[in-house]
Protein backbone atom coordinates (compact mmCIF):
# COMPACT_ATOMS: atom_id res chain seq x y z
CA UNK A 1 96.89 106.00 94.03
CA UNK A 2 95.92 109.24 94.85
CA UNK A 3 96.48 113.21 94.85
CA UNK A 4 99.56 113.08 92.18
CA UNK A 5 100.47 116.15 89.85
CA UNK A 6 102.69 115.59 86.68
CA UNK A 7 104.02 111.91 87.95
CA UNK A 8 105.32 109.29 85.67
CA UNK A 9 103.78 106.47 87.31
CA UNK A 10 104.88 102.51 85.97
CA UNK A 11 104.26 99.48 87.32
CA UNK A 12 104.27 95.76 86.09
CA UNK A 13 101.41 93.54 85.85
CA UNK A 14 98.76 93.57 89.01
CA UNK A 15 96.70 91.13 90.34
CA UNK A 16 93.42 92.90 91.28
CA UNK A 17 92.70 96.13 90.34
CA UNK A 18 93.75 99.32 90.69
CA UNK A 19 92.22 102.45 91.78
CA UNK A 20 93.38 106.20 90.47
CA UNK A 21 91.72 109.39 92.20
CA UNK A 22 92.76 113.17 91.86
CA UNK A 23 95.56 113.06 89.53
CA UNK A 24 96.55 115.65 87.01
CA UNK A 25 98.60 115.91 84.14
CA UNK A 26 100.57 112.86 84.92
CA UNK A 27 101.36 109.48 82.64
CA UNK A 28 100.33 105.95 83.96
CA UNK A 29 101.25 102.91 82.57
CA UNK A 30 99.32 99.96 84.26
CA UNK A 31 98.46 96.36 83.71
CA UNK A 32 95.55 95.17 85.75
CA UNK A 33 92.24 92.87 86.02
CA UNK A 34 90.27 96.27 86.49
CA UNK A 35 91.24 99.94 86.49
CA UNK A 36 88.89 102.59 88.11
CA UNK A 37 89.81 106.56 87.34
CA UNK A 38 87.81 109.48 89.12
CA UNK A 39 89.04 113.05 88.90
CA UNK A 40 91.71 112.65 86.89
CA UNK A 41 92.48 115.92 84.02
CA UNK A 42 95.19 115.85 81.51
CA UNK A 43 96.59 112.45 81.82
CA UNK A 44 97.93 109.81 79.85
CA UNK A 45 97.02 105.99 80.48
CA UNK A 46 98.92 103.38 78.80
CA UNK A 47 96.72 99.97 80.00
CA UNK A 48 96.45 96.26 79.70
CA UNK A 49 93.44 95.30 81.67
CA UNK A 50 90.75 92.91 81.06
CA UNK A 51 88.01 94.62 82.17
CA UNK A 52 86.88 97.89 80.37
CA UNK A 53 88.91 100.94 82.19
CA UNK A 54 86.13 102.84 84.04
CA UNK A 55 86.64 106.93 84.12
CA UNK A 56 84.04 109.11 86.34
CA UNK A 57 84.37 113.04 86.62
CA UNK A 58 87.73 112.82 84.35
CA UNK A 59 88.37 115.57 81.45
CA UNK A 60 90.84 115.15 78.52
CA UNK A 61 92.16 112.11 79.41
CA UNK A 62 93.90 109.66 76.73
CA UNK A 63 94.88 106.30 76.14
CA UNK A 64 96.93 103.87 74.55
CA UNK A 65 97.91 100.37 75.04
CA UNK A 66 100.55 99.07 77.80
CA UNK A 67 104.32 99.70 76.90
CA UNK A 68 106.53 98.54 79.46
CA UNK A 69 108.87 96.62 78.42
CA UNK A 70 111.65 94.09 80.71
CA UNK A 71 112.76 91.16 80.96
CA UNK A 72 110.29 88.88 82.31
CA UNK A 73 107.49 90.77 81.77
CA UNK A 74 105.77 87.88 79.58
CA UNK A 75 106.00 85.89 82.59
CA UNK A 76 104.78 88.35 84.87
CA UNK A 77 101.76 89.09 82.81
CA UNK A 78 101.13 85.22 82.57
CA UNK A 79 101.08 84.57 86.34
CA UNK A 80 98.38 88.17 86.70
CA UNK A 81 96.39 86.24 84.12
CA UNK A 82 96.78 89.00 81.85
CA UNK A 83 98.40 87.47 79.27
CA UNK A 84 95.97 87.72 76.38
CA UNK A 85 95.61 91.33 75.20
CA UNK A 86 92.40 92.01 74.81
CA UNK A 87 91.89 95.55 73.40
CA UNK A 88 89.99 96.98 76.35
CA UNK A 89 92.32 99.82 76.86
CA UNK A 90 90.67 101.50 74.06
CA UNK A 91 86.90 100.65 75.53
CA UNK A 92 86.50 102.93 78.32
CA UNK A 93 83.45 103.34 79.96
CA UNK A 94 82.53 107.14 81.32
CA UNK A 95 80.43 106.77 84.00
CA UNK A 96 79.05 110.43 83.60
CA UNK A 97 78.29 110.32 80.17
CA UNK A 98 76.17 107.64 79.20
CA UNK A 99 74.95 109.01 76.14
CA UNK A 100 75.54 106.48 73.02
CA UNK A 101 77.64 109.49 71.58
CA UNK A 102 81.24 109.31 72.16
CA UNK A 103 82.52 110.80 75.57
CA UNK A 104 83.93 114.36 75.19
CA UNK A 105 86.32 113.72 78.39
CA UNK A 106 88.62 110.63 77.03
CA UNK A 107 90.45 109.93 73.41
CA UNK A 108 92.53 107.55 71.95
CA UNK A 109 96.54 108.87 71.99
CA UNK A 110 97.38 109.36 68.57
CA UNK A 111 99.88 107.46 67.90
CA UNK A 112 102.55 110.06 67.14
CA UNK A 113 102.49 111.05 70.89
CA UNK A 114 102.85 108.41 72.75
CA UNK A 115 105.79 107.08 74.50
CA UNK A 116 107.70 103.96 73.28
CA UNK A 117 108.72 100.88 74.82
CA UNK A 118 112.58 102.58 74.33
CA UNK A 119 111.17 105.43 76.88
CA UNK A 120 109.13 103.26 79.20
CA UNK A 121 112.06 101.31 80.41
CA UNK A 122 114.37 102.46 83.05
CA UNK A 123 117.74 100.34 83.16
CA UNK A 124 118.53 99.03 86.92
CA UNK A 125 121.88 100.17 86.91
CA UNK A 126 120.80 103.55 86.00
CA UNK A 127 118.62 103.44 88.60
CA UNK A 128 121.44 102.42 91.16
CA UNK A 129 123.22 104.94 89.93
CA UNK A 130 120.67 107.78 90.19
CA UNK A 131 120.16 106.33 93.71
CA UNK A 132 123.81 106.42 94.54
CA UNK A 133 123.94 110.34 93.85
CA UNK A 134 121.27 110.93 96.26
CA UNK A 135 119.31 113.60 93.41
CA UNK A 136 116.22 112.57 94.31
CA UNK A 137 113.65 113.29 97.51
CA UNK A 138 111.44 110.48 97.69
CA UNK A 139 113.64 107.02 96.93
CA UNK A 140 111.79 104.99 93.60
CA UNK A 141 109.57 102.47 94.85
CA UNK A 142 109.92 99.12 93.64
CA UNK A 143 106.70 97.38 92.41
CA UNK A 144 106.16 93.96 93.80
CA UNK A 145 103.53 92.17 91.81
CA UNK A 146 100.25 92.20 93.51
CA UNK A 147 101.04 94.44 96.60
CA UNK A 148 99.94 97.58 95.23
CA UNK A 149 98.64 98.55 98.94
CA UNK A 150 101.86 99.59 100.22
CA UNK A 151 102.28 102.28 97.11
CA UNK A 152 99.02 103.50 97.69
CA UNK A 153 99.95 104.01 101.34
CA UNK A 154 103.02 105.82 100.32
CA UNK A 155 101.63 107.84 98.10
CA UNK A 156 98.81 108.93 100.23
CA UNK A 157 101.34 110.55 102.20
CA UNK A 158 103.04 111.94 99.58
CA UNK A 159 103.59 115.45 97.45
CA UNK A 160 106.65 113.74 95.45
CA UNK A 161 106.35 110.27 93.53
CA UNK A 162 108.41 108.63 91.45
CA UNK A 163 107.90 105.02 90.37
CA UNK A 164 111.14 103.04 89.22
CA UNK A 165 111.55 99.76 87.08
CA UNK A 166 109.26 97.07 87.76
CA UNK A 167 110.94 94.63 90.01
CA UNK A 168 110.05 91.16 89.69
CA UNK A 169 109.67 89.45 93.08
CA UNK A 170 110.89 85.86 94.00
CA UNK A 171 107.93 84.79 95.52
């Protein structure tokens, strides 16, 4: 994903990883084998990954671990392998500051700030609904498991993103 300003971006668990360039002020919540960041400022990452998140030219960015919430997800982070929470969402690595000091460009989101499981989940029938009115530009997108590709496509193209409630695919 790429080139997004002041997006709420959530998807369900990902097989892979997931890369993040250009971003600004926006809130990401993410569950993947590995999550790169570079050039992202004033953004809020809410993660379940098993590798350690990776952040390169980034400035106060924060995180906090994954909260989305819906039925199924248990499943759906069983079949990504991603089951197991392993704490990494807090371990970032900063590519441009490998001092053994603590990185001046990321923090942990204090816990009075960050977004609850209540707020992560949008209903599908208020999505229909919202749908049904025609308010917005750019439809939701609807997260399929591991094909992240055709999002990043999308939103390549786009000035206007919106990400809706994970869907969980049949397949």
């Amino acid at each position: 994903m790429n080139r997004l300003k002041n997006c709420k971006v959530y998807l369900g668990p990902v097989t892979g990883s997931i890369l993040i360039e250009d971003v600004e002020g926006c809130i990401f919540v993410l569950a993947s084998h590995q999550i790169r960041i570079h050039l992202a400022k004033r953004c809020d990452f809410y993660l379940r990954v098993r590798s350690r998140p990776i952040i390169e030219d980034s400035i106060a960015v924060r995180f906090a671990p994954y909260c989305l919430d819906y039925e199924g997800i248990e499943m759906d982070l069983e079949k990504a392998g991603l089951s197991e929470e392993t704490g990494n969402w807090e371990n970032v690595d900063d590519f441009k500051w490998l001092r053994a000091v603590q990185s001046p460009n990321w923090c942990i989101l204090p816990e009075n700030e960050r977004v609850g499981k209540a707020e992560s989940r949008i209903k599908l029938l208020e999505y229909l609904k919202m749908m049904s009115q025609g308010h917005f530009i750019v439809p939701y997108i609807v997260h399929w498991g591991r094909n992240t590709n055709i999002i990043s496509k999308l939103v390549s193209r786009l000035n206007f993103f919106r990400a809706c409630y994970p869907y969980r695919s049949v397949a």
